[in-house]
N, C-alpha and C. Protein backbone atom coordinates (compact mmCIF):
# COMPACT_ATOMS: atom_id res chain seq x y z
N UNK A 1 0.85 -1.17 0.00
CA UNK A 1 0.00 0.00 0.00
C UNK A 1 0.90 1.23 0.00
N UNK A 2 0.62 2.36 -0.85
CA UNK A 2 1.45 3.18 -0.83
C UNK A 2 0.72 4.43 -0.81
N UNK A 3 1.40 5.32 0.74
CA UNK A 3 0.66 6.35 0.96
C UNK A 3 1.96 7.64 1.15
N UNK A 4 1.17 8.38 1.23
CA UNK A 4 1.52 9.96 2.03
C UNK A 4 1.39 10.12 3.17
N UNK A 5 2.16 10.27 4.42
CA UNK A 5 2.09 10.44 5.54
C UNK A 5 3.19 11.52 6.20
N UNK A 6 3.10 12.24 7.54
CA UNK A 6 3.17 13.54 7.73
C UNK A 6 3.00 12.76 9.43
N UNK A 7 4.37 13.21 10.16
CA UNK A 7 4.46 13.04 11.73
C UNK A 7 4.24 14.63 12.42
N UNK A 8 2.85 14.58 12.49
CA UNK A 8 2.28 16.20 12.88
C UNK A 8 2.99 15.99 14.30
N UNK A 9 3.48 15.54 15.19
CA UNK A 9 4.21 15.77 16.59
C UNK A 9 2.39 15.81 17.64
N UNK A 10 2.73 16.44 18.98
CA UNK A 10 2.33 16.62 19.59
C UNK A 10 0.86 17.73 19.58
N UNK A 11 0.42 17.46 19.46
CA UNK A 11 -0.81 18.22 19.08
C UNK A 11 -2.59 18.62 20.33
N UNK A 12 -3.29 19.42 20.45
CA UNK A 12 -4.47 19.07 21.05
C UNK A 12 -5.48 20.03 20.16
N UNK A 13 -6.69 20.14 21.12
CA UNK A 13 -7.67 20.37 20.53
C UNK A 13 -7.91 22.23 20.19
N UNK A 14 -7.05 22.65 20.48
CA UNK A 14 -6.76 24.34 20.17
C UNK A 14 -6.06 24.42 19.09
N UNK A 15 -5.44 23.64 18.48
CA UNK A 15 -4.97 23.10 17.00
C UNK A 15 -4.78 22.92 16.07
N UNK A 16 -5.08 23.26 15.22
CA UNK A 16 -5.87 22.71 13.59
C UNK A 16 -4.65 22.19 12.75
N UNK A 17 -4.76 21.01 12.25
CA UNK A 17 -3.83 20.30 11.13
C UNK A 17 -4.62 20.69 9.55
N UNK A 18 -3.81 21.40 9.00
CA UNK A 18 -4.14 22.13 7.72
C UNK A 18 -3.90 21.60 6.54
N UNK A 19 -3.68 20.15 5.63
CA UNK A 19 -3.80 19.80 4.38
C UNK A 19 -4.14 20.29 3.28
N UNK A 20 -3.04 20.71 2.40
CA UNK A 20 -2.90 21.01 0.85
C UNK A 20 -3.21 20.10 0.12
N UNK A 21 -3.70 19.89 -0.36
CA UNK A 21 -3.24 18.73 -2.16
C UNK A 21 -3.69 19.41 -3.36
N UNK A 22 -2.92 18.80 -4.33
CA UNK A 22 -3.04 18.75 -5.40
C UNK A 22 -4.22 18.17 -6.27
N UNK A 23 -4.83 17.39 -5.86
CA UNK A 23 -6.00 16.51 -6.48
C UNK A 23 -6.95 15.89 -5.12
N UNK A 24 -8.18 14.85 -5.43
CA UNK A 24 -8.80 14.30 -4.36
C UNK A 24 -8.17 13.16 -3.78
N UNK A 25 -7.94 12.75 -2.29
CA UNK A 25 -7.72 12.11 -1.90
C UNK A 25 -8.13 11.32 -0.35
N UNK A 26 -7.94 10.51 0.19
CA UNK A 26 -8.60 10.39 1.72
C UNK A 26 -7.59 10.67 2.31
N UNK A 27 -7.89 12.00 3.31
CA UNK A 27 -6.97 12.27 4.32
C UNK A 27 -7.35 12.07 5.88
N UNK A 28 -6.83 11.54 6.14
CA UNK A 28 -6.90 10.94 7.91
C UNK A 28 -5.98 11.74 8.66
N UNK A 29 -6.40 11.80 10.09
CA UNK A 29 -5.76 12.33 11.02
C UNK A 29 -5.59 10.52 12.45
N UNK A 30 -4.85 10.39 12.51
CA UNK A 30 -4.45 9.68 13.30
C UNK A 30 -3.51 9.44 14.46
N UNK A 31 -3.82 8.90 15.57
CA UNK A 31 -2.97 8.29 16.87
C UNK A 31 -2.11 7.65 16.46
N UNK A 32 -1.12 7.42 17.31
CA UNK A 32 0.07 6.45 16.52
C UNK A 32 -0.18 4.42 16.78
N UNK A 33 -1.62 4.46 17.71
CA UNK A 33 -1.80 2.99 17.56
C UNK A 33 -2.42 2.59 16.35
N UNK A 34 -3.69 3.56 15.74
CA UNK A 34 -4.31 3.73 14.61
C UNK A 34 -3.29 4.01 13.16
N UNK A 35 -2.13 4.48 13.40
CA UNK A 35 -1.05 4.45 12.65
C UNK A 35 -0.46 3.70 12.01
N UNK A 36 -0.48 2.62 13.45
CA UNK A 36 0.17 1.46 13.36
C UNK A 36 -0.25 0.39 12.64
N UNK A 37 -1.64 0.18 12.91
CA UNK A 37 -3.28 -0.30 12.60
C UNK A 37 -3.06 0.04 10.89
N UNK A 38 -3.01 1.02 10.35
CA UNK A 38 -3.23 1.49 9.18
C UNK A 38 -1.99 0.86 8.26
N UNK A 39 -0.92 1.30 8.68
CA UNK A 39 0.44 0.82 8.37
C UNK A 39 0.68 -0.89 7.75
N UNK A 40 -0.14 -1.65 8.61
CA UNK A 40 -0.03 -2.98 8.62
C UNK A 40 -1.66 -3.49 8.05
N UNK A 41 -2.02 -2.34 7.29
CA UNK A 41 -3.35 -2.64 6.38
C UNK A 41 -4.46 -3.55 7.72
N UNK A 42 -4.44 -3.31 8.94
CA UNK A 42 -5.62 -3.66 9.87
C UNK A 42 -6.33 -2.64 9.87
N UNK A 43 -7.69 -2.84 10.98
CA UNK A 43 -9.04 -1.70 11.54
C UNK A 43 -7.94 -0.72 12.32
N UNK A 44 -8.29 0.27 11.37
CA UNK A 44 -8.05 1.56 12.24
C UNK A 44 -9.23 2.61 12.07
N UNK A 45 -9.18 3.64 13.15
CA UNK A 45 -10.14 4.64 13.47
C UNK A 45 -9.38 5.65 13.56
N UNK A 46 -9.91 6.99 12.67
CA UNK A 46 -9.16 8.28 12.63
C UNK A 46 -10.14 9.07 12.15
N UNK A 47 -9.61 10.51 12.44
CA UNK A 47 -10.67 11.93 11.71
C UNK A 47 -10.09 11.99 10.29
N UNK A 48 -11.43 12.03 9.09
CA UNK A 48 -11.22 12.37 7.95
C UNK A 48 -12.04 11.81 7.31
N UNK A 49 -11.50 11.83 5.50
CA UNK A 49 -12.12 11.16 5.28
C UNK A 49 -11.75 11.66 3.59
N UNK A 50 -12.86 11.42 2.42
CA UNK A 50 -12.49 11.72 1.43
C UNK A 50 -12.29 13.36 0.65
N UNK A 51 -11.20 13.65 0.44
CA UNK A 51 -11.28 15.23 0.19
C UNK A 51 -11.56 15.59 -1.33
N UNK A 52 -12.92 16.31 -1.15
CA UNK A 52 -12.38 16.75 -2.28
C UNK A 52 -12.14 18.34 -2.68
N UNK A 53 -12.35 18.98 -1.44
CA UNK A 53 -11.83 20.52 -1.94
C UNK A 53 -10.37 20.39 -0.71
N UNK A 54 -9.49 21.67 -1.22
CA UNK A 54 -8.35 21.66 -0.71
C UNK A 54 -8.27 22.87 0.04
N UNK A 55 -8.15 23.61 1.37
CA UNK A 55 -7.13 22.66 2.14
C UNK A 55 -8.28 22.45 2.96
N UNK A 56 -7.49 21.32 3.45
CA UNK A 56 -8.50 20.34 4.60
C UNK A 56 -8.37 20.69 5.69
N UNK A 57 -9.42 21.07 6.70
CA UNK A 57 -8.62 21.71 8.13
C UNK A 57 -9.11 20.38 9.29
N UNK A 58 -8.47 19.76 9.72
CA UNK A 58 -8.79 18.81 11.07
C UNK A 58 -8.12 19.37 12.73
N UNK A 59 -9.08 18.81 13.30
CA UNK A 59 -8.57 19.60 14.75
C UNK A 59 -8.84 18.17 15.62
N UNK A 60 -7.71 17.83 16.25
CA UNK A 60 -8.09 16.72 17.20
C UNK A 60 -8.56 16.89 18.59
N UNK A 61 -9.13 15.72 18.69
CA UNK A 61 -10.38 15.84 20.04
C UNK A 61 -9.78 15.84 21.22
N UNK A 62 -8.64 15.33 21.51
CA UNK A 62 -7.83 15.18 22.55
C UNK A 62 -6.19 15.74 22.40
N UNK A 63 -5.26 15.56 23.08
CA UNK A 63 -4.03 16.06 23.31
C UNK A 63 -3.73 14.60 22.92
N UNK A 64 -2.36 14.58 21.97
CA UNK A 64 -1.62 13.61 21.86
C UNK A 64 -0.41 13.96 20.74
N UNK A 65 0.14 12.64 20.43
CA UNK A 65 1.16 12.66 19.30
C UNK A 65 0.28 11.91 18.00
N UNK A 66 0.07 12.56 16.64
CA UNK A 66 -0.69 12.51 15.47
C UNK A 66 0.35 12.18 14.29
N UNK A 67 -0.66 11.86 13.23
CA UNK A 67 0.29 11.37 11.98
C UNK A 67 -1.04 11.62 11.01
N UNK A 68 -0.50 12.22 10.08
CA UNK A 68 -1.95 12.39 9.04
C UNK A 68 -1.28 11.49 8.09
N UNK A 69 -2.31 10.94 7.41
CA UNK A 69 -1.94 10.09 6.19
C UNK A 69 -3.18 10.57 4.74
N UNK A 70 -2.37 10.24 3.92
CA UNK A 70 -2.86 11.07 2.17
C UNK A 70 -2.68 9.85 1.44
N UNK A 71 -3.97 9.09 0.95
CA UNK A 71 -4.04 7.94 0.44
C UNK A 71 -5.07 8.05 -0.77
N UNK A 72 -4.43 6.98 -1.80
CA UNK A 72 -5.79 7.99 -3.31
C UNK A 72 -6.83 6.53 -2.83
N UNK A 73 -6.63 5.42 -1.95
CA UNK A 73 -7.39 4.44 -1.64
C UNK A 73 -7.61 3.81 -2.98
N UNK A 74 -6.77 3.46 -3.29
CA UNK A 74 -6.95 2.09 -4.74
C UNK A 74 -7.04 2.66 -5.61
N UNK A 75 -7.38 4.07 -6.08
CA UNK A 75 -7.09 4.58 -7.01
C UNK A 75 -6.33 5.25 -7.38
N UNK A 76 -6.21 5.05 -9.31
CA UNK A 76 -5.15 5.43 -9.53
C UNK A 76 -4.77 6.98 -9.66
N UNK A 77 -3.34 6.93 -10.26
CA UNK A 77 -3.01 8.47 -10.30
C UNK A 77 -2.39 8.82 -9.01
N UNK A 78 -1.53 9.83 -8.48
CA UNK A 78 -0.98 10.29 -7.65
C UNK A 78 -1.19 11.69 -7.18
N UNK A 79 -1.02 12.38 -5.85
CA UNK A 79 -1.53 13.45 -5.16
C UNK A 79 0.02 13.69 -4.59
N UNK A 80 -0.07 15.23 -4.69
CA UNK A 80 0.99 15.74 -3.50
C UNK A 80 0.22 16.22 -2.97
N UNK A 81 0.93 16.50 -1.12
CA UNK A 81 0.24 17.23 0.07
C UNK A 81 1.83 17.92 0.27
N UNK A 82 0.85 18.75 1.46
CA UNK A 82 1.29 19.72 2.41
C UNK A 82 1.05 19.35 3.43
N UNK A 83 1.30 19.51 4.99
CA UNK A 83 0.78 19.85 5.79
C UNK A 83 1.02 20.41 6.51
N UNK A 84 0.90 21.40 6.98
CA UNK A 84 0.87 22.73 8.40
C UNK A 84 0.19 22.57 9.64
N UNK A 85 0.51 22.78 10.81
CA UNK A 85 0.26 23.10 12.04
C UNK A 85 -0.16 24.17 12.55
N UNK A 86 -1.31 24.91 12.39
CA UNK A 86 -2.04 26.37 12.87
C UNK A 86 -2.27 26.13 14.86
N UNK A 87 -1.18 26.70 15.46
CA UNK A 87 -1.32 26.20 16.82
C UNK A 87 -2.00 27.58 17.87
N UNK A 88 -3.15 26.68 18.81
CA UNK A 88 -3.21 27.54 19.89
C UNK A 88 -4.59 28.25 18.84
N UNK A 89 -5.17 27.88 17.96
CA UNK A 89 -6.58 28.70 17.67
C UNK A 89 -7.69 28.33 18.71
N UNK A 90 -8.43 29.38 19.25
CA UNK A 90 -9.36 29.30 20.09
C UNK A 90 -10.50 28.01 19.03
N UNK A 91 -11.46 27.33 19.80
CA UNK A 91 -12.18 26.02 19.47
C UNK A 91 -13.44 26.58 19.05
């Protein structure tokens, strides 16, 4: 499986993880067990989902360490991303 992924660091819910692309793609926001989960093609659970306008803004529900991932999900063709860290915006 071949994706796009982005180690957003330490993150909470005052936050926002900001995604660019180039074309449509499914972008997830993820924990690093759900990471892991994803990584090794098992059930994982994350914020997102299929994009199709750009940029994508996600804000996580809790305080932790995150990883967004940029996947075209079986389809073909290829996407570049971005991603930025907008820190400390009021909720």
């Amino acid at each position: 499986m071949q994706y796009l992924w982005f180690d957003v660091g330490v993150i909470g819910p005052t936050d926002v993880v900001e995604v660019s692309l180039s074309g449509q793609a499914q972008v997830v926001l993820l924990d690093p067990t759900n990471y892991s989960a994803y990584q090794r093609g098992g059930r994982w659970e994350g914020q997102g989902g299929w994009a199709v306008r750009t940029p994508v803004s996600m804000r996580p529900d809790c305080r932790g360490h995150f990883y967004v991932v940029v996947d075209l999900a079986g389809r073909g063709g290829s996407v570049r991303a971005s991603v930025r860290v907008l820190r400390g915006l009021a909720a």
